[in-house]
C-alpha atoms as a PDB file:
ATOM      1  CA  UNK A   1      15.906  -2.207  29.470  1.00  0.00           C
ATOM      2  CA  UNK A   2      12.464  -2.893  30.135  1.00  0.00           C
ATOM      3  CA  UNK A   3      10.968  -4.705  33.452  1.00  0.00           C
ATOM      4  CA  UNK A   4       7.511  -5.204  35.021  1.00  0.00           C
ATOM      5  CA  UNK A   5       6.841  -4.115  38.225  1.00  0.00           C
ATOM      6  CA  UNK A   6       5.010  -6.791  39.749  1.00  0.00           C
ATOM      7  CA  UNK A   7       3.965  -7.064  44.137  1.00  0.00           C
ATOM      8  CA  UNK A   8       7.215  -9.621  44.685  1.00  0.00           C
ATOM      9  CA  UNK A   9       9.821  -7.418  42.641  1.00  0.00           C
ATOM     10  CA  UNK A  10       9.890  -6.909  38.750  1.00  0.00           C
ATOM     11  CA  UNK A  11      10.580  -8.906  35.700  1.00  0.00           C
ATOM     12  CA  UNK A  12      12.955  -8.263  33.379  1.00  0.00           C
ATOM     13  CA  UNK A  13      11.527  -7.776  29.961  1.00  0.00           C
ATOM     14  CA  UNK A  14      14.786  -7.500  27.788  1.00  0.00           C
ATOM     15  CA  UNK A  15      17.203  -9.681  27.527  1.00  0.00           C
ATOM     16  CA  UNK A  16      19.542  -6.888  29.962  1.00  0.00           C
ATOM     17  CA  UNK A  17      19.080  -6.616  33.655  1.00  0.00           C
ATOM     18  CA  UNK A  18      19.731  -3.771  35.999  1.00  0.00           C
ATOM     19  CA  UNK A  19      22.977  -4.321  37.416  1.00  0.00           C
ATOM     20  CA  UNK A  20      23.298  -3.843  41.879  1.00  0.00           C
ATOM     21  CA  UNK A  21      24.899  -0.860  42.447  1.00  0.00           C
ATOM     22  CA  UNK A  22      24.130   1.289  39.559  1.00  0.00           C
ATOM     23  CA  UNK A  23      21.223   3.981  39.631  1.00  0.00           C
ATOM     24  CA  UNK A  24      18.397   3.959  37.026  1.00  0.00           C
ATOM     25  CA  UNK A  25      15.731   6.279  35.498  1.00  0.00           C
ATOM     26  CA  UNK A  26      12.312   4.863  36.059  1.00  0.00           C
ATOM     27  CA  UNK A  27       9.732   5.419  33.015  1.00  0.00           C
ATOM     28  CA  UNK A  28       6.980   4.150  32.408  1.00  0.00           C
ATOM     29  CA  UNK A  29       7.001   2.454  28.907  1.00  0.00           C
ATOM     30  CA  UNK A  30       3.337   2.402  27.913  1.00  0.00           C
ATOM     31  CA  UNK A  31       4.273   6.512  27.555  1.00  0.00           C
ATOM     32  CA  UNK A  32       6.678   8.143  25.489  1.00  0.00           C
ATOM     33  CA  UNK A  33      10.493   8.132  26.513  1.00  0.00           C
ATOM     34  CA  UNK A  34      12.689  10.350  27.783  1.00  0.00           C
ATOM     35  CA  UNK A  35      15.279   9.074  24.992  1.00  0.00           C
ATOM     36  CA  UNK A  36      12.543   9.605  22.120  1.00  0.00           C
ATOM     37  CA  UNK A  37      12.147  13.046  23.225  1.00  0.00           C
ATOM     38  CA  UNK A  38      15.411  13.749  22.953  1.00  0.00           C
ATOM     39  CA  UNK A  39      15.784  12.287  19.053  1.00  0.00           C
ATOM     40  CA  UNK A  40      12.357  13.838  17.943  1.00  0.00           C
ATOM     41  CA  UNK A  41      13.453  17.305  19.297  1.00  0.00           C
ATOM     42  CA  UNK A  42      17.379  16.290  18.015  1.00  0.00           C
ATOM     43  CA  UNK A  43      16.075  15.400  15.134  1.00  0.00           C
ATOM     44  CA  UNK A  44      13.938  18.869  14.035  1.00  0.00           C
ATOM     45  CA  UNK A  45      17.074  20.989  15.452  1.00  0.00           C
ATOM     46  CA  UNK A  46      19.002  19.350  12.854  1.00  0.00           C
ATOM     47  CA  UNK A  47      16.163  18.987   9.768  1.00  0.00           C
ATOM     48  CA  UNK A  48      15.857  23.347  10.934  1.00  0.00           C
ATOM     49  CA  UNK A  49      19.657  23.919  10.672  1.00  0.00           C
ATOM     50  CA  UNK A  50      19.502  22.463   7.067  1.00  0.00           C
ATOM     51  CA  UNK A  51      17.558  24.486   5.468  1.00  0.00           C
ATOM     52  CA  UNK A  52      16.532  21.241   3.346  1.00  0.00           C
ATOM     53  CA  UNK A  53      12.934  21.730   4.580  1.00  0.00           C
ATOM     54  CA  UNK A  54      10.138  24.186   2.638  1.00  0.00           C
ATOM     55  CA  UNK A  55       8.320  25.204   5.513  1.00  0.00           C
ATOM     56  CA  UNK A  56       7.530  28.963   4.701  1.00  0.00           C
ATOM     57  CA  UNK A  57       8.491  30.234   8.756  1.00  0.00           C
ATOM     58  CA  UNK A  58      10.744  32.384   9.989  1.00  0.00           C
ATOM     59  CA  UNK A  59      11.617  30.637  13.508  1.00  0.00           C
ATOM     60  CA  UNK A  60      12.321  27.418  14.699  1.00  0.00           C
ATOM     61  CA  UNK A  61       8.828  27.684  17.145  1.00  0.00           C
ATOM     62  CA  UNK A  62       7.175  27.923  14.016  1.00  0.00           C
ATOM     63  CA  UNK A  63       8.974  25.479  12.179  1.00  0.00           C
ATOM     64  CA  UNK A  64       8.617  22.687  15.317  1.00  0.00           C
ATOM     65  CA  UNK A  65       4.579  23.399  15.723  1.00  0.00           C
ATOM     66  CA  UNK A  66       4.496  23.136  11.606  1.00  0.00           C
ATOM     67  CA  UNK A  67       6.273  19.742  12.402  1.00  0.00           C
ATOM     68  CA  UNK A  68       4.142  18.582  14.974  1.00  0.00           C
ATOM     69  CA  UNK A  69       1.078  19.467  12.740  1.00  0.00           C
ATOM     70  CA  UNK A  70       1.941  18.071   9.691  1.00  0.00           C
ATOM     71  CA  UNK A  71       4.180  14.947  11.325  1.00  0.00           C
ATOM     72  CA  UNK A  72       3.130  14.446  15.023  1.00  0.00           C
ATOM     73  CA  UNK A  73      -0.015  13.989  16.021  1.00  0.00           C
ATOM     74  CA  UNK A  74      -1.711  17.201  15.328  1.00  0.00           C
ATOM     75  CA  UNK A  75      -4.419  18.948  16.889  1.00  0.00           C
ATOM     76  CA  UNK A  76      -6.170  17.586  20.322  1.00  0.00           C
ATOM     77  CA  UNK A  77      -8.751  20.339  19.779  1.00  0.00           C
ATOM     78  CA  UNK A  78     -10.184  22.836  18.326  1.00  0.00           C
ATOM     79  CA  UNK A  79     -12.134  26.372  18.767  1.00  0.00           C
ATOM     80  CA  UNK A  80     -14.576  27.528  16.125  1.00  0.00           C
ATOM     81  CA  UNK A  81     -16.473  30.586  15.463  1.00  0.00           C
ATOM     82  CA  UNK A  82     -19.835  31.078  13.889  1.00  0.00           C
ATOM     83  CA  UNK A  83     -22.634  33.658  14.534  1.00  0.00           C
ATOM     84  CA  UNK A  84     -23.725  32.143  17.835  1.00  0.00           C
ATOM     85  CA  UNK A  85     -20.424  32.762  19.273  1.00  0.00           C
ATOM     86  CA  UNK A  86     -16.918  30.838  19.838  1.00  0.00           C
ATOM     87  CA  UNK A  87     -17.293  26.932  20.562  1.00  0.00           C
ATOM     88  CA  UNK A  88     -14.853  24.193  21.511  1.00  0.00           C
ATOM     89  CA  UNK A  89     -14.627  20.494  19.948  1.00  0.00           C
ATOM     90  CA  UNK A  90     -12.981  17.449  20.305  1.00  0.00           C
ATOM     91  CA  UNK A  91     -12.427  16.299  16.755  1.00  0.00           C
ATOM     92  CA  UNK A  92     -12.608  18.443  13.466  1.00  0.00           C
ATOM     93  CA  UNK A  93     -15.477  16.536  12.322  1.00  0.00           C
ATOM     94  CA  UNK A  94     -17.537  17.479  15.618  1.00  0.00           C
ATOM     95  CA  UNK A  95     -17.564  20.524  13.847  1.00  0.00           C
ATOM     96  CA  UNK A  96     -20.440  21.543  11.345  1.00  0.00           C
ATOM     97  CA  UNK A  97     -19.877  21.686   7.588  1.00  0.00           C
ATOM     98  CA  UNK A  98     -20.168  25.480   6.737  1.00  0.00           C
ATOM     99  CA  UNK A  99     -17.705  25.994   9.925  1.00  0.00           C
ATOM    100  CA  UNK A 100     -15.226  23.857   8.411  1.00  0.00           C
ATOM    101  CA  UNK A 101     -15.425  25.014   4.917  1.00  0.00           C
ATOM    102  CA  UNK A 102     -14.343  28.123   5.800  1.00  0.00           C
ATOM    103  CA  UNK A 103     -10.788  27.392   7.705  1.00  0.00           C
ATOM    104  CA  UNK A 104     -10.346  31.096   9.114  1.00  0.00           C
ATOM    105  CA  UNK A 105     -13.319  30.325  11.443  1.00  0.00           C
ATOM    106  CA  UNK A 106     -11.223  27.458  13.379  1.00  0.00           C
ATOM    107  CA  UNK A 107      -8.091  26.655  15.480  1.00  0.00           C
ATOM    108  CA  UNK A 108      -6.751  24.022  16.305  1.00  0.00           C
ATOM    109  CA  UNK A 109      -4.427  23.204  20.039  1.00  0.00           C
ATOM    110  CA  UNK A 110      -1.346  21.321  18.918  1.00  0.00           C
ATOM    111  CA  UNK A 111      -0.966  18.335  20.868  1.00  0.00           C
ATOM    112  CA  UNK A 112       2.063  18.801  23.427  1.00  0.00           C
ATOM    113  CA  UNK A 113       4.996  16.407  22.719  1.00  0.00           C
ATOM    114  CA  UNK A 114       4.432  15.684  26.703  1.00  0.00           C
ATOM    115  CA  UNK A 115       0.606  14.225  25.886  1.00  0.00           C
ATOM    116  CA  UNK A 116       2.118  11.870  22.749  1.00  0.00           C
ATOM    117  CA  UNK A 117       1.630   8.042  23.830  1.00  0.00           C
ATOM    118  CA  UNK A 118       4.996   6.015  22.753  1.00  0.00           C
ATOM    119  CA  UNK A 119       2.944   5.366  19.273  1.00  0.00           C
ATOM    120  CA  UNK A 120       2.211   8.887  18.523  1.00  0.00           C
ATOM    121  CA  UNK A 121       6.079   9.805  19.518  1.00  0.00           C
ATOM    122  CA  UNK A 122       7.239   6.440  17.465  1.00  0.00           C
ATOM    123  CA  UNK A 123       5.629   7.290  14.326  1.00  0.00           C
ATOM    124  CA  UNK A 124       6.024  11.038  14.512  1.00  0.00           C
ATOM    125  CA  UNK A 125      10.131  10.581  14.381  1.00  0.00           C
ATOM    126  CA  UNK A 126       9.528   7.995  11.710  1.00  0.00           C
ATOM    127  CA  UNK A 127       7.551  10.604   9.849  1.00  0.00           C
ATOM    128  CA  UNK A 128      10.432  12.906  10.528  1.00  0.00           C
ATOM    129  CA  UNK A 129      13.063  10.902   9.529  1.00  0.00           C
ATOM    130  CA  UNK A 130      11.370   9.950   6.495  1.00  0.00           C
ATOM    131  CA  UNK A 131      11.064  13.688   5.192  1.00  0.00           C
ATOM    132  CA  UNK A 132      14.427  14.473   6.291  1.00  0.00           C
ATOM    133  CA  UNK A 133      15.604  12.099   4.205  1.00  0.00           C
ATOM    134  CA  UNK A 134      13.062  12.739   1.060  1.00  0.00           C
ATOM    135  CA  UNK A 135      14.339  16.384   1.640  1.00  0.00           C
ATOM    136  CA  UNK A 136      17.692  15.451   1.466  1.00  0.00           C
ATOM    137  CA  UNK A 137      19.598  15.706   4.875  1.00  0.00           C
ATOM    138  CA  UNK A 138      22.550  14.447   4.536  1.00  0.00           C
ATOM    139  CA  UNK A 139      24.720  15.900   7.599  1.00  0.00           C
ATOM    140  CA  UNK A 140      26.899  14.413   9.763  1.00  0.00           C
ATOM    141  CA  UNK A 141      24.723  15.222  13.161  1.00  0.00           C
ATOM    142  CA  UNK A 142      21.784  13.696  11.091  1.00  0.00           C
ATOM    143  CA  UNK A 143      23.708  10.376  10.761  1.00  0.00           C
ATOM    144  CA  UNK A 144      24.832  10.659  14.228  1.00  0.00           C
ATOM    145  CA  UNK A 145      21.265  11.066  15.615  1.00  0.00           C
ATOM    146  CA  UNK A 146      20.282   8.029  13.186  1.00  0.00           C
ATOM    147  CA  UNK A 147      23.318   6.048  14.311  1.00  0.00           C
ATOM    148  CA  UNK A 148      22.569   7.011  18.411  1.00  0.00           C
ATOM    149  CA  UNK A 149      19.076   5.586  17.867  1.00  0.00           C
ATOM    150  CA  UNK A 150      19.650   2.135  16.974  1.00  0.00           C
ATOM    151  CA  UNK A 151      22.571   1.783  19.089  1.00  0.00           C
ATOM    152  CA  UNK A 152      19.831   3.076  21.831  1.00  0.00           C
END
């Protein structure tokens, strides 16, 4: 369910309204959900316990910041090394050419799940799911999670 707050009340922006009497979580839906944070994280547990992936780690913190690298939203920024001394930056391409041709000299801050707009979380799981499946998941929780999210 999604409403509006507005100064006289809210609108309903779904075709469901809150029902009197019953108690509700209040999120704000221009940010990520409580329920996608639950599949995305669901969702890795699962694509980890298959051993379907070819990640070359040896625990599942490794395994979810390789995720959120290669399928979230990556980096928010980055520290880099050169013969002045260490320097921080925004974006990869703030930093100079020679810096970035040699990788060892930078890294990067993973984004935290927490910082994802609903985009970033929306297309991350998409990404996920997609590779799962490419991989070739096939388990029962998989389906489950799959089946939970468009019933959600």
């Amino acid at each position: 369910m999604i409403i509006l707050i507005t100064p006289d009340g809210y609108v309903p922006e779904s075709a469901e309204a809150p029902e009197v009497g019953r108690r509700y979580y209040l999120e704000d839906a221009t940010t990520g959900t409580l329920a996608q944070g639950k599949a995305f994280h669901a969702l890795i547990q699962e694509y980890w316990r298959s051993g379907a992936h070819s990640y070359n780690v040896k625990t599942f913190n490794e395994f979810r910041d390789c995720i959120k690298r290669d399928l979230g939203a990556g980096f928010d920024s980055y520290i880099w090394a050169d013969e002045n001394g260490i320097h921080k930056a925004e974006k990869l391409t703030d930093i100079p050419m020679d810096a970035r041709m040699d990788r060892k000299r930078i890294l990067g801050k993973l984004k935290s799940w927490a910082d994802y707009t609903m985009k970033e979380r929306r297309e991350s799981i998409d990404r996920v799911i997609a590779e799962m499946q490419q991989a070739g998941v096939q388990s029962k929780k998989f389906f489950e999670i799959l089946d939970g999210m468009k019933k959600g």
